[in-house]
PDB file of N, CA and C in Angstrom:
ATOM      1  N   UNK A   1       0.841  -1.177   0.000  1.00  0.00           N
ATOM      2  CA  UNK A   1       0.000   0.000   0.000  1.00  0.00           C
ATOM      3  C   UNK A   1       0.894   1.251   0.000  1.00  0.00           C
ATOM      4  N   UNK A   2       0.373   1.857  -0.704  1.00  0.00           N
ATOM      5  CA  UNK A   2       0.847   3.523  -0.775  1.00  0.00           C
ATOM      6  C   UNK A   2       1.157   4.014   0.134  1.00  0.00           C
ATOM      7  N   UNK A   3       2.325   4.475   0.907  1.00  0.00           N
ATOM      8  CA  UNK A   3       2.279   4.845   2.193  1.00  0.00           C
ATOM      9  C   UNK A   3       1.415   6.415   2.521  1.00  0.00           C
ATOM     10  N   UNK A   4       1.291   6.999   1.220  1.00  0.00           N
ATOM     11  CA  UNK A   4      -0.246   8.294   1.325  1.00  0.00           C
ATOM     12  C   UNK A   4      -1.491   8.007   1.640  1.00  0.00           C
ATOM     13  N   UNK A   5      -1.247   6.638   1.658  1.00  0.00           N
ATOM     14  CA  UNK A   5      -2.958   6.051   1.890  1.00  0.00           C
ATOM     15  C   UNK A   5      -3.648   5.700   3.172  1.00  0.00           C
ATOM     16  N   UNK A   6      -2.028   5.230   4.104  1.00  0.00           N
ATOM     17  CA  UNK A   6      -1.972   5.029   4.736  1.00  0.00           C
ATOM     18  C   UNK A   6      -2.245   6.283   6.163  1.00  0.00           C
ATOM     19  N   UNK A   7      -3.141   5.595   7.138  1.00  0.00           N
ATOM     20  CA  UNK A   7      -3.180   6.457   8.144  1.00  0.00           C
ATOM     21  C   UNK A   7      -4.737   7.298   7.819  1.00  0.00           C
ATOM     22  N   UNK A   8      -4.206   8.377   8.659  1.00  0.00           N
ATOM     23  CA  UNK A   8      -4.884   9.354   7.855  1.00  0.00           C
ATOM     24  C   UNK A   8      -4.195  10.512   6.943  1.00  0.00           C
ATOM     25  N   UNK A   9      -3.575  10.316   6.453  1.00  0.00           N
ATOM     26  CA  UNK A   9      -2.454  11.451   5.360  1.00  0.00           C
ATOM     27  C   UNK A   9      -3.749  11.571   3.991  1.00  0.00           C
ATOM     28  N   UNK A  10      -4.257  10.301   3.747  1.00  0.00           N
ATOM     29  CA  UNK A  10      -5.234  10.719   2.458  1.00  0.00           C
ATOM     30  C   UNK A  10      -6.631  11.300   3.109  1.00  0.00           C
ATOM     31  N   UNK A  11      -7.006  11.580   4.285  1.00  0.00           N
ATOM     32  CA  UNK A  11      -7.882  12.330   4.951  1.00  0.00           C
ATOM     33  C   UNK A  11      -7.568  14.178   4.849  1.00  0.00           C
ATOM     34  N   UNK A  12      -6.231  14.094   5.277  1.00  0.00           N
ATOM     35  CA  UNK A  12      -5.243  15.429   5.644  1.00  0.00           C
ATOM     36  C   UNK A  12      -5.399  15.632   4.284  1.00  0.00           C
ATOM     37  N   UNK A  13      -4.982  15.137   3.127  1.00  0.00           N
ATOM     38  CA  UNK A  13      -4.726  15.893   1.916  1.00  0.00           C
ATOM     39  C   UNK A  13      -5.901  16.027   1.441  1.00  0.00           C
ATOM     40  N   UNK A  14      -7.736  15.406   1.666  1.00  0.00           N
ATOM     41  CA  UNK A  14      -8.841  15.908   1.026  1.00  0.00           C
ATOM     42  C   UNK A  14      -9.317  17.162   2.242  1.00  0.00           C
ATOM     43  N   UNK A  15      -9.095  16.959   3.199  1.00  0.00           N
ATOM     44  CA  UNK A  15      -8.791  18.278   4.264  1.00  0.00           C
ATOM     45  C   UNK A  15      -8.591  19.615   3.558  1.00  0.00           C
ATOM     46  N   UNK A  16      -6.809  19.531   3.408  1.00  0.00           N
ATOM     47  CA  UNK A  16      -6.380  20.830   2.811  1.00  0.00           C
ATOM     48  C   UNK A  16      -7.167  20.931   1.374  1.00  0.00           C
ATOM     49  N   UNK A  17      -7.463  19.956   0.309  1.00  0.00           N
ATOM     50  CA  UNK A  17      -7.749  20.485  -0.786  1.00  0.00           C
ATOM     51  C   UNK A  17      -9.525  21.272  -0.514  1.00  0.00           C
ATOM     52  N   UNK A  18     -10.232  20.624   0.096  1.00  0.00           N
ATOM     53  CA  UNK A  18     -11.375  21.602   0.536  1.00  0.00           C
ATOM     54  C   UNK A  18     -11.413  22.682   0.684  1.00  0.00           C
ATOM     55  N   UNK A  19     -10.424  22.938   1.441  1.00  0.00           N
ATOM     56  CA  UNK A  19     -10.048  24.286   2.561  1.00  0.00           C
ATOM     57  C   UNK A  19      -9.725  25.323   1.067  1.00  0.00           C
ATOM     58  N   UNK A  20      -8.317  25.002   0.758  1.00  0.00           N
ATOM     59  CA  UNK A  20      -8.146  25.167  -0.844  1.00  0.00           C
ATOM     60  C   UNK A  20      -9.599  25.409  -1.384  1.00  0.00           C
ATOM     61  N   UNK A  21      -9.855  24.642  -1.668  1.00  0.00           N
ATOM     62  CA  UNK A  21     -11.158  25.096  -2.511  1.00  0.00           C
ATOM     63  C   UNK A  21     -12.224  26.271  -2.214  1.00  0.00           C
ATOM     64  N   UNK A  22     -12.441  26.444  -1.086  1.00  0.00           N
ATOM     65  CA  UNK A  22     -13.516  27.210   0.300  1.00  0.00           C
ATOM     66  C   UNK A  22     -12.436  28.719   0.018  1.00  0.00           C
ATOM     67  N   UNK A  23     -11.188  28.515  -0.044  1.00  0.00           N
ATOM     68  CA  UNK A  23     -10.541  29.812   0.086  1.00  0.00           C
ATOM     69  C   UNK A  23     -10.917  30.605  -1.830  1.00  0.00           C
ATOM     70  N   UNK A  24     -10.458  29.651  -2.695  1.00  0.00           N
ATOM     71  CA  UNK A  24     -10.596  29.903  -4.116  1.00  0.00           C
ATOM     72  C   UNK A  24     -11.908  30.330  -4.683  1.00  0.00           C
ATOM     73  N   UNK A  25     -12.930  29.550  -4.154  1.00  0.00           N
ATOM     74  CA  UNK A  25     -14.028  30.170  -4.824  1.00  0.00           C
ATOM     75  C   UNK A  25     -13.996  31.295  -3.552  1.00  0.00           C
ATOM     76  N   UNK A  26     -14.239  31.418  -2.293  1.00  0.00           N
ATOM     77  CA  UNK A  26     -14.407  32.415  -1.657  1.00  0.00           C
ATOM     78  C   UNK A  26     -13.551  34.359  -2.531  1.00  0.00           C
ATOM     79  N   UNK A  27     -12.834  33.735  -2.771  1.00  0.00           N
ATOM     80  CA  UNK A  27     -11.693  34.674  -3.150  1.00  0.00           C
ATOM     81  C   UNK A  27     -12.613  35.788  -4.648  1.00  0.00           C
ATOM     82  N   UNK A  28     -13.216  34.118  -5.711  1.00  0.00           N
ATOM     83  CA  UNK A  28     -13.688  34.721  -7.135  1.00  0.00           C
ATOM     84  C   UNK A  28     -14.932  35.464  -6.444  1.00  0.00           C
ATOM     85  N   UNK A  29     -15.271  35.174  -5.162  1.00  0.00           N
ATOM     86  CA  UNK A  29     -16.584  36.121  -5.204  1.00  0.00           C
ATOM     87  C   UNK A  29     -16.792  37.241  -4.892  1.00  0.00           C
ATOM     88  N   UNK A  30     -15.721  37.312  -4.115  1.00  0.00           N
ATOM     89  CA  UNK A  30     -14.795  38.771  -3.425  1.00  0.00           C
ATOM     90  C   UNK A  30     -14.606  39.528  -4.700  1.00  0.00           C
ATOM     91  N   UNK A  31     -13.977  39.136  -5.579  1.00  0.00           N
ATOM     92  CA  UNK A  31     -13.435  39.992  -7.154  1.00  0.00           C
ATOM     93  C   UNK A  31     -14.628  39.935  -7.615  1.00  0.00           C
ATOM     94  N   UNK A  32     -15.583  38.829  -8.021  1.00  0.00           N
ATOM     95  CA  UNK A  32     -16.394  38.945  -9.508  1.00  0.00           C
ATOM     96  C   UNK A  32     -18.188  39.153  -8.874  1.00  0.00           C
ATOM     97  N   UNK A  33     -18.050  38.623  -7.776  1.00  0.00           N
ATOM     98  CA  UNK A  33     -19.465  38.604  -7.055  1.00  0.00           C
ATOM     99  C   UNK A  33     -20.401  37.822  -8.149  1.00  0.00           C
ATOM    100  N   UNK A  34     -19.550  36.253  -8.242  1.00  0.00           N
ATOM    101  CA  UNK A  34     -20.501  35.537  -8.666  1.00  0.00           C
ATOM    102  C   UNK A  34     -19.719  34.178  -8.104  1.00  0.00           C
ATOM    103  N   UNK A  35     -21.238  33.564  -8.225  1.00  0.00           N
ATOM    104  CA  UNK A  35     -20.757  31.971  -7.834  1.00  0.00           C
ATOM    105  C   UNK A  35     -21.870  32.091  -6.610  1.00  0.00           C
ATOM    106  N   UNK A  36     -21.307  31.622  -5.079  1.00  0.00           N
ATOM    107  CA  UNK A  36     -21.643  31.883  -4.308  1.00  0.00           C
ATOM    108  C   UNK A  36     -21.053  32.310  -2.899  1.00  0.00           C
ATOM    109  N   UNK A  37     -21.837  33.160  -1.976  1.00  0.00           N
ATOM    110  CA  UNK A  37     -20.836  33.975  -1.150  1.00  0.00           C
ATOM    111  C   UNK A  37     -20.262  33.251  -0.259  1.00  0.00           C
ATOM    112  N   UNK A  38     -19.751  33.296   0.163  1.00  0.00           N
ATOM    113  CA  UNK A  38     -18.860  33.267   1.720  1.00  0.00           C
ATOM    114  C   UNK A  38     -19.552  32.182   2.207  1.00  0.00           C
ATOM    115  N   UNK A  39     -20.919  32.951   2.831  1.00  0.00           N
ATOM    116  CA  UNK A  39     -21.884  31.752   4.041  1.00  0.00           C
ATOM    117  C   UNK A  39     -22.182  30.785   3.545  1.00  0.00           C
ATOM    118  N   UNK A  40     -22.680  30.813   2.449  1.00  0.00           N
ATOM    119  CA  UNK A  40     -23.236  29.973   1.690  1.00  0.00           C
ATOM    120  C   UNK A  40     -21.973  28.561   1.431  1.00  0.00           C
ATOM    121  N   UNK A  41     -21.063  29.388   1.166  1.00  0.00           N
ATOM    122  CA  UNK A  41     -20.535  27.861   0.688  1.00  0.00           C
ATOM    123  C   UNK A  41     -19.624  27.012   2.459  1.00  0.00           C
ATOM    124  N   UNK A  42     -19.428  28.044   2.942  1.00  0.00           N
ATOM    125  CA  UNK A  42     -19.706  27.913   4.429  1.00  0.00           C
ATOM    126  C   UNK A  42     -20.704  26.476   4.795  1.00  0.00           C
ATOM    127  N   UNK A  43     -21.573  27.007   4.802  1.00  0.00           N
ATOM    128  CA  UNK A  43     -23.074  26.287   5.065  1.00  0.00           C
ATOM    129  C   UNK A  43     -22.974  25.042   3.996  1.00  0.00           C
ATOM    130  N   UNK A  44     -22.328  24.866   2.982  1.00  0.00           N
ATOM    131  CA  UNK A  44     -22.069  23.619   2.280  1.00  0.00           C
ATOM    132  C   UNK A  44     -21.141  22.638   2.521  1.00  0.00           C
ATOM    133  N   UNK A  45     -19.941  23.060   3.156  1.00  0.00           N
ATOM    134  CA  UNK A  45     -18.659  22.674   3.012  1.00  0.00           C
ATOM    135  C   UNK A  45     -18.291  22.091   4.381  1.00  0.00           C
ATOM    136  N   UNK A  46     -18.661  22.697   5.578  1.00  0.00           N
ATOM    137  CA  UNK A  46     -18.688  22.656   6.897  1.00  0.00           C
ATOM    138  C   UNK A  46     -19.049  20.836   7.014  1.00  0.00           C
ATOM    139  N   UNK A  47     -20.285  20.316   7.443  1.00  0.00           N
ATOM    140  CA  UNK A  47     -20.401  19.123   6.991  1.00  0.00           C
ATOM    141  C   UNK A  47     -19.987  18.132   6.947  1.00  0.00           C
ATOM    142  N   UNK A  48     -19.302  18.250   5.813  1.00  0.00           N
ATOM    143  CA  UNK A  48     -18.206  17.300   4.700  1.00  0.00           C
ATOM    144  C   UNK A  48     -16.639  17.520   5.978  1.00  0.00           C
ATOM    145  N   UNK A  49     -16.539  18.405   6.066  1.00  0.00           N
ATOM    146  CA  UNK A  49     -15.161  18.641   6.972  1.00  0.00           C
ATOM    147  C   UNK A  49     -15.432  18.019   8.198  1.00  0.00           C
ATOM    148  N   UNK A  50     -16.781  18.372   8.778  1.00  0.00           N
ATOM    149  CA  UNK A  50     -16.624  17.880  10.301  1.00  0.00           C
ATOM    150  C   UNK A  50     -16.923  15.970  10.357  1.00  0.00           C
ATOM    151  N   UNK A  51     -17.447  15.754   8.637  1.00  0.00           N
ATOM    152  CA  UNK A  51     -17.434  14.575   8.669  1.00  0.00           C
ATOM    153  C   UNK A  51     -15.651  13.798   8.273  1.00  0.00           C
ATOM    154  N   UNK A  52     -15.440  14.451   7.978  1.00  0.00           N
ATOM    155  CA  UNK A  52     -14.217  14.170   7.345  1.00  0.00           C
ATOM    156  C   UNK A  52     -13.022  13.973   9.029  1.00  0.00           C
ATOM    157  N   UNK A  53     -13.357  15.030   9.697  1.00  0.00           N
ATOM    158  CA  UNK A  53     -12.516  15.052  10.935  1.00  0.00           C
ATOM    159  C   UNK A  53     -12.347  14.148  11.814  1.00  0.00           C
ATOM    160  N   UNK A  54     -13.787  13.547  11.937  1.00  0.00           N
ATOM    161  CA  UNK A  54     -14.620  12.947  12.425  1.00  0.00           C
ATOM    162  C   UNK A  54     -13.574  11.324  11.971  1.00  0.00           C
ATOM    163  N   UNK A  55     -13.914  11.210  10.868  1.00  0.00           N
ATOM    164  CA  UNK A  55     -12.871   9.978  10.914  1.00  0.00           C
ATOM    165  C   UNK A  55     -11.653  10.134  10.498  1.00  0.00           C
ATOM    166  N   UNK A  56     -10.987  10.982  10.975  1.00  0.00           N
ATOM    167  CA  UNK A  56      -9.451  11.303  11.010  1.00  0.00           C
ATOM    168  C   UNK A  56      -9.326  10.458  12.975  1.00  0.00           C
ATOM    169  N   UNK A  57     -10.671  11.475  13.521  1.00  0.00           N
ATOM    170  CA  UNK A  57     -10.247  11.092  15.135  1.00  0.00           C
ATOM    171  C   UNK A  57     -10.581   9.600  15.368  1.00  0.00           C
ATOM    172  N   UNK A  58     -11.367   8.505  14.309  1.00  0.00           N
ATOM    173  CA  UNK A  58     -11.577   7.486  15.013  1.00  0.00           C
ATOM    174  C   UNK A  58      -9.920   6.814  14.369  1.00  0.00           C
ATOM    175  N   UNK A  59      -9.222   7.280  13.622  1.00  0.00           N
ATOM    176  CA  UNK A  59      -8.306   6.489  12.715  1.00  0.00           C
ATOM    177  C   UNK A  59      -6.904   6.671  13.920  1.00  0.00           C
ATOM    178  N   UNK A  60      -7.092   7.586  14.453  1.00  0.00           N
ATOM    179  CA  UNK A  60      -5.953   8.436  15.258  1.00  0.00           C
ATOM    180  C   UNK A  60      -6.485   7.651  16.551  1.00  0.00           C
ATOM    181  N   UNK A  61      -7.727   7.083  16.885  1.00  0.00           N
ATOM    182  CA  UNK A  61      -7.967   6.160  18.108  1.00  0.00           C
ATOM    183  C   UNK A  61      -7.963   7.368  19.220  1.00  0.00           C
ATOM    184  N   UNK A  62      -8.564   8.567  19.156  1.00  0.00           N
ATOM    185  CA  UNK A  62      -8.878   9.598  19.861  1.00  0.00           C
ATOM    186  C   UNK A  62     -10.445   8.700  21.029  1.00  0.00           C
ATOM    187  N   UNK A  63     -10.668   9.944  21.949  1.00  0.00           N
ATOM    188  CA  UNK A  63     -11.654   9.644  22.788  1.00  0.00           C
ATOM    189  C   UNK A  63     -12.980   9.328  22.144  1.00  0.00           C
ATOM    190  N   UNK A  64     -14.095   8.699  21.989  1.00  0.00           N
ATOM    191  CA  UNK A  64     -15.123   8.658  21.900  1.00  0.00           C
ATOM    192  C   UNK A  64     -15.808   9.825  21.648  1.00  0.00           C
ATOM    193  N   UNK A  65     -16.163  10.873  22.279  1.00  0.00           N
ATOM    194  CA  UNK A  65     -16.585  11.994  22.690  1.00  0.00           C
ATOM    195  C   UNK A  65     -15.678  12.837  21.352  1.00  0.00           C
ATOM    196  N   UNK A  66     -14.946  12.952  21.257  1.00  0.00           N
ATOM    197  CA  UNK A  66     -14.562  13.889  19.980  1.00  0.00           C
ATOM    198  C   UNK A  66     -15.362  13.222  18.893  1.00  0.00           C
ATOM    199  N   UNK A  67     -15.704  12.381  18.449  1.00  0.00           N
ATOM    200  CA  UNK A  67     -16.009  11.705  16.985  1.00  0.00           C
ATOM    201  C   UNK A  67     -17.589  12.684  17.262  1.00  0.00           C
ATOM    202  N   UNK A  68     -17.924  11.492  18.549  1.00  0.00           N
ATOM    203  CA  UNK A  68     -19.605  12.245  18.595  1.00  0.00           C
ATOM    204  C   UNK A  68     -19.674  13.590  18.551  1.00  0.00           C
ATOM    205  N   UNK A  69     -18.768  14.408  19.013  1.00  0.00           N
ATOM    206  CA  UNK A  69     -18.828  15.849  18.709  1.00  0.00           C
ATOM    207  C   UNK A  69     -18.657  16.240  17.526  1.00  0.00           C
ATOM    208  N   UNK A  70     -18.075  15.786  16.884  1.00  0.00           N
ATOM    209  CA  UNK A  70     -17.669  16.093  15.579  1.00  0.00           C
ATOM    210  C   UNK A  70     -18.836  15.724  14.691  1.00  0.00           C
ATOM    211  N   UNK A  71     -19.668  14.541  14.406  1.00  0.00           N
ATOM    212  CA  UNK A  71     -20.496  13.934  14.211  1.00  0.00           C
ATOM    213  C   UNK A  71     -21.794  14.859  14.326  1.00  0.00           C
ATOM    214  N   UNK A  72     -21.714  15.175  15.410  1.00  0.00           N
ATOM    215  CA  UNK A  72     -23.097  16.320  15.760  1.00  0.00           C
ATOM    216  C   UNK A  72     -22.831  17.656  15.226  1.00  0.00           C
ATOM    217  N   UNK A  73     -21.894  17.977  15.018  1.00  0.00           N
ATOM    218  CA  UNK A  73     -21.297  19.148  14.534  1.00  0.00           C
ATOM    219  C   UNK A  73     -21.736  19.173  13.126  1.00  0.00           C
ATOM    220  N   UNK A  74     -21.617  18.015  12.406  1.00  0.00           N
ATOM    221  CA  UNK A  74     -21.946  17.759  10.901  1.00  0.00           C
ATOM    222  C   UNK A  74     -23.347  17.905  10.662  1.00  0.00           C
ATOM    223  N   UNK A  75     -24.037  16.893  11.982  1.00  0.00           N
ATOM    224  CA  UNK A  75     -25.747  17.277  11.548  1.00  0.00           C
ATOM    225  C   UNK A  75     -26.283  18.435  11.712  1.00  0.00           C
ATOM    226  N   UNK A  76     -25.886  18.977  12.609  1.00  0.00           N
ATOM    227  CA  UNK A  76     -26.278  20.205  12.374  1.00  0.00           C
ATOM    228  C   UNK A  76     -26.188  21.364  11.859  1.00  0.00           C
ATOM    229  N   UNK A  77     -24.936  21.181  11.061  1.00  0.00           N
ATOM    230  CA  UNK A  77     -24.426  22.124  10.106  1.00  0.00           C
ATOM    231  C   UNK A  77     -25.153  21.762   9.131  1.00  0.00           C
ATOM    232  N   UNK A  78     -25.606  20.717   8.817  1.00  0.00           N
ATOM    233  CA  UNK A  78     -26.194  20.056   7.613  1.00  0.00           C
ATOM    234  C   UNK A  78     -27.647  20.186   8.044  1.00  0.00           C
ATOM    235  N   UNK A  79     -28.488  20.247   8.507  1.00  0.00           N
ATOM    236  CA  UNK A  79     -29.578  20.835   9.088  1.00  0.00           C
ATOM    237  C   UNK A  79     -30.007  21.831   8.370  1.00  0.00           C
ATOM    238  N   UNK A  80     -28.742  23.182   9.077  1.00  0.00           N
ATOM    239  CA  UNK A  80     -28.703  24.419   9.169  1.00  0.00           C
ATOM    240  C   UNK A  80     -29.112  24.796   7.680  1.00  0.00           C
ATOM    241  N   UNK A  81     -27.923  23.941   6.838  1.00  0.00           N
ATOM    242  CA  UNK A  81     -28.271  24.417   4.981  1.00  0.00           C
ATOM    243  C   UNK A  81     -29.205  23.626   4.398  1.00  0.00           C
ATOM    244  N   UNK A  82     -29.873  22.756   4.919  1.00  0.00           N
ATOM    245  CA  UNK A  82     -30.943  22.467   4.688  1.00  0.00           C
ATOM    246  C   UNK A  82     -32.300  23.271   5.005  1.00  0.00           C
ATOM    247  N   UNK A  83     -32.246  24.138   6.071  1.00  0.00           N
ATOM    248  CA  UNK A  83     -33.200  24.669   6.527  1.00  0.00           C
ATOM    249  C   UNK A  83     -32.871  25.937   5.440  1.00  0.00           C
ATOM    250  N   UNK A  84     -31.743  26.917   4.990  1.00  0.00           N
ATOM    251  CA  UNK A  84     -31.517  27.515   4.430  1.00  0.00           C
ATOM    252  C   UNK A  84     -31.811  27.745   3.247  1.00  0.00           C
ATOM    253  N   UNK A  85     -31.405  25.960   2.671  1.00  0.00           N
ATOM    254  CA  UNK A  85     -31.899  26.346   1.031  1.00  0.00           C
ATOM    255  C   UNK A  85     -33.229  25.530   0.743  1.00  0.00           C
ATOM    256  N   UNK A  86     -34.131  25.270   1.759  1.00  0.00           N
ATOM    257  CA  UNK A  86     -35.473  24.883   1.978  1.00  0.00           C
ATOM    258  C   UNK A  86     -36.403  26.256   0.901  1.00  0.00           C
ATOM    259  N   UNK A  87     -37.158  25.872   0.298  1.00  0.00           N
ATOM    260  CA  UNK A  87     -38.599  26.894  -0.708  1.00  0.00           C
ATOM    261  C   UNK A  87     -39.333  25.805  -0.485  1.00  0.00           C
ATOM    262  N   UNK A  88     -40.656  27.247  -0.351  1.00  0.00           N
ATOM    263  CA  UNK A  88     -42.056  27.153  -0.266  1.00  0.00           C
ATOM    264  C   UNK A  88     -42.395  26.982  -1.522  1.00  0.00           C
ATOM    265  N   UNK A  89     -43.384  25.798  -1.748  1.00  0.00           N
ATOM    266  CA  UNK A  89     -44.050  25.540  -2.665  1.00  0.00           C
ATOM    267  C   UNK A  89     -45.114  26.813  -2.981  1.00  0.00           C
ATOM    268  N   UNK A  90     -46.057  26.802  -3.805  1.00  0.00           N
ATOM    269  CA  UNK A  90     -47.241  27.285  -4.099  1.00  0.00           C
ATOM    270  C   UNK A  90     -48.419  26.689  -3.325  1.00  0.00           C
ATOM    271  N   UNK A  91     -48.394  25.756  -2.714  1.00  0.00           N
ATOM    272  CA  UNK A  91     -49.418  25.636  -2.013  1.00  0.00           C
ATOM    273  C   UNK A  91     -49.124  25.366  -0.987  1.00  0.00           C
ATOM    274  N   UNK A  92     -47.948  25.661  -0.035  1.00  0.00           N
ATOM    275  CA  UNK A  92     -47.770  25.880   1.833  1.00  0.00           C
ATOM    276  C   UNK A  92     -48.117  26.716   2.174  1.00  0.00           C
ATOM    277  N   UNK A  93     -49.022  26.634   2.903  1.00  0.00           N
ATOM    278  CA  UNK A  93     -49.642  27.667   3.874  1.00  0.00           C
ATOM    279  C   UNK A  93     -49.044  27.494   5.881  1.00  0.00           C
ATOM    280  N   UNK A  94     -47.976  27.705   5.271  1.00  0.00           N
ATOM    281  CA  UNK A  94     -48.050  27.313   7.046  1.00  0.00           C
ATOM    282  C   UNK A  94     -47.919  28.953   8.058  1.00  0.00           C
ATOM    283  N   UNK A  95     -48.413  30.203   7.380  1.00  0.00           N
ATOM    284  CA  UNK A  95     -48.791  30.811   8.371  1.00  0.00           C
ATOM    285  C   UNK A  95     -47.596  31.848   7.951  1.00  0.00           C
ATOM    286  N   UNK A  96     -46.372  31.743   6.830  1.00  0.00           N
ATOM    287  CA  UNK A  96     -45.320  32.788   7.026  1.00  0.00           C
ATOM    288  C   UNK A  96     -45.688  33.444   5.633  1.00  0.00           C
TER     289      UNK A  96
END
């Protein structure tokens, strides 16, 4: 086996390339104000990372309690942009 594969090093390197990514488009929207902003991809990306961390700490044989934190951290970030990019149909009436 690849010794990059090994561990978590191929966790660490989809890590940084995210981050990378979160900084790059963040950056084109700053200059061109297109794509999408800041929060938004925030609210997308978050998630994926805390899921991603998440099994960096079970691979690293960390405490229990970090994964589940991390874990909960994801659902509810993932919640959050769900509740965000949630639309009303034409026929919900729920009162807003």
């Amino acid at each position: 086996m690849l010794p990059v594969l090994a561990g978590t090093q191929l966790i660490d390197i989809v890590i940084a390339a995210t981050l990378c990514e979160w900084a790059v488009l963040a950056l084109l929207w700053g200059r061109r104000q297109r794509g999408l902003p800041q929060w938004a991809l925030a609210a997308m990306l978050v998630p994926g990372l805390c899921l991603m961390l998440a099994a960096r700490s079970a691979l690293l044989g960390m405490p229990w309690y970090w994964m589940a934190m991390l874990l909960s951290a994801a659902g509810m970030a993932h919640l959050a942009d769900l509740r965000r990019r949630w639309t009303r149909g034409p026929g919900d009436n729920t009162g807003e």
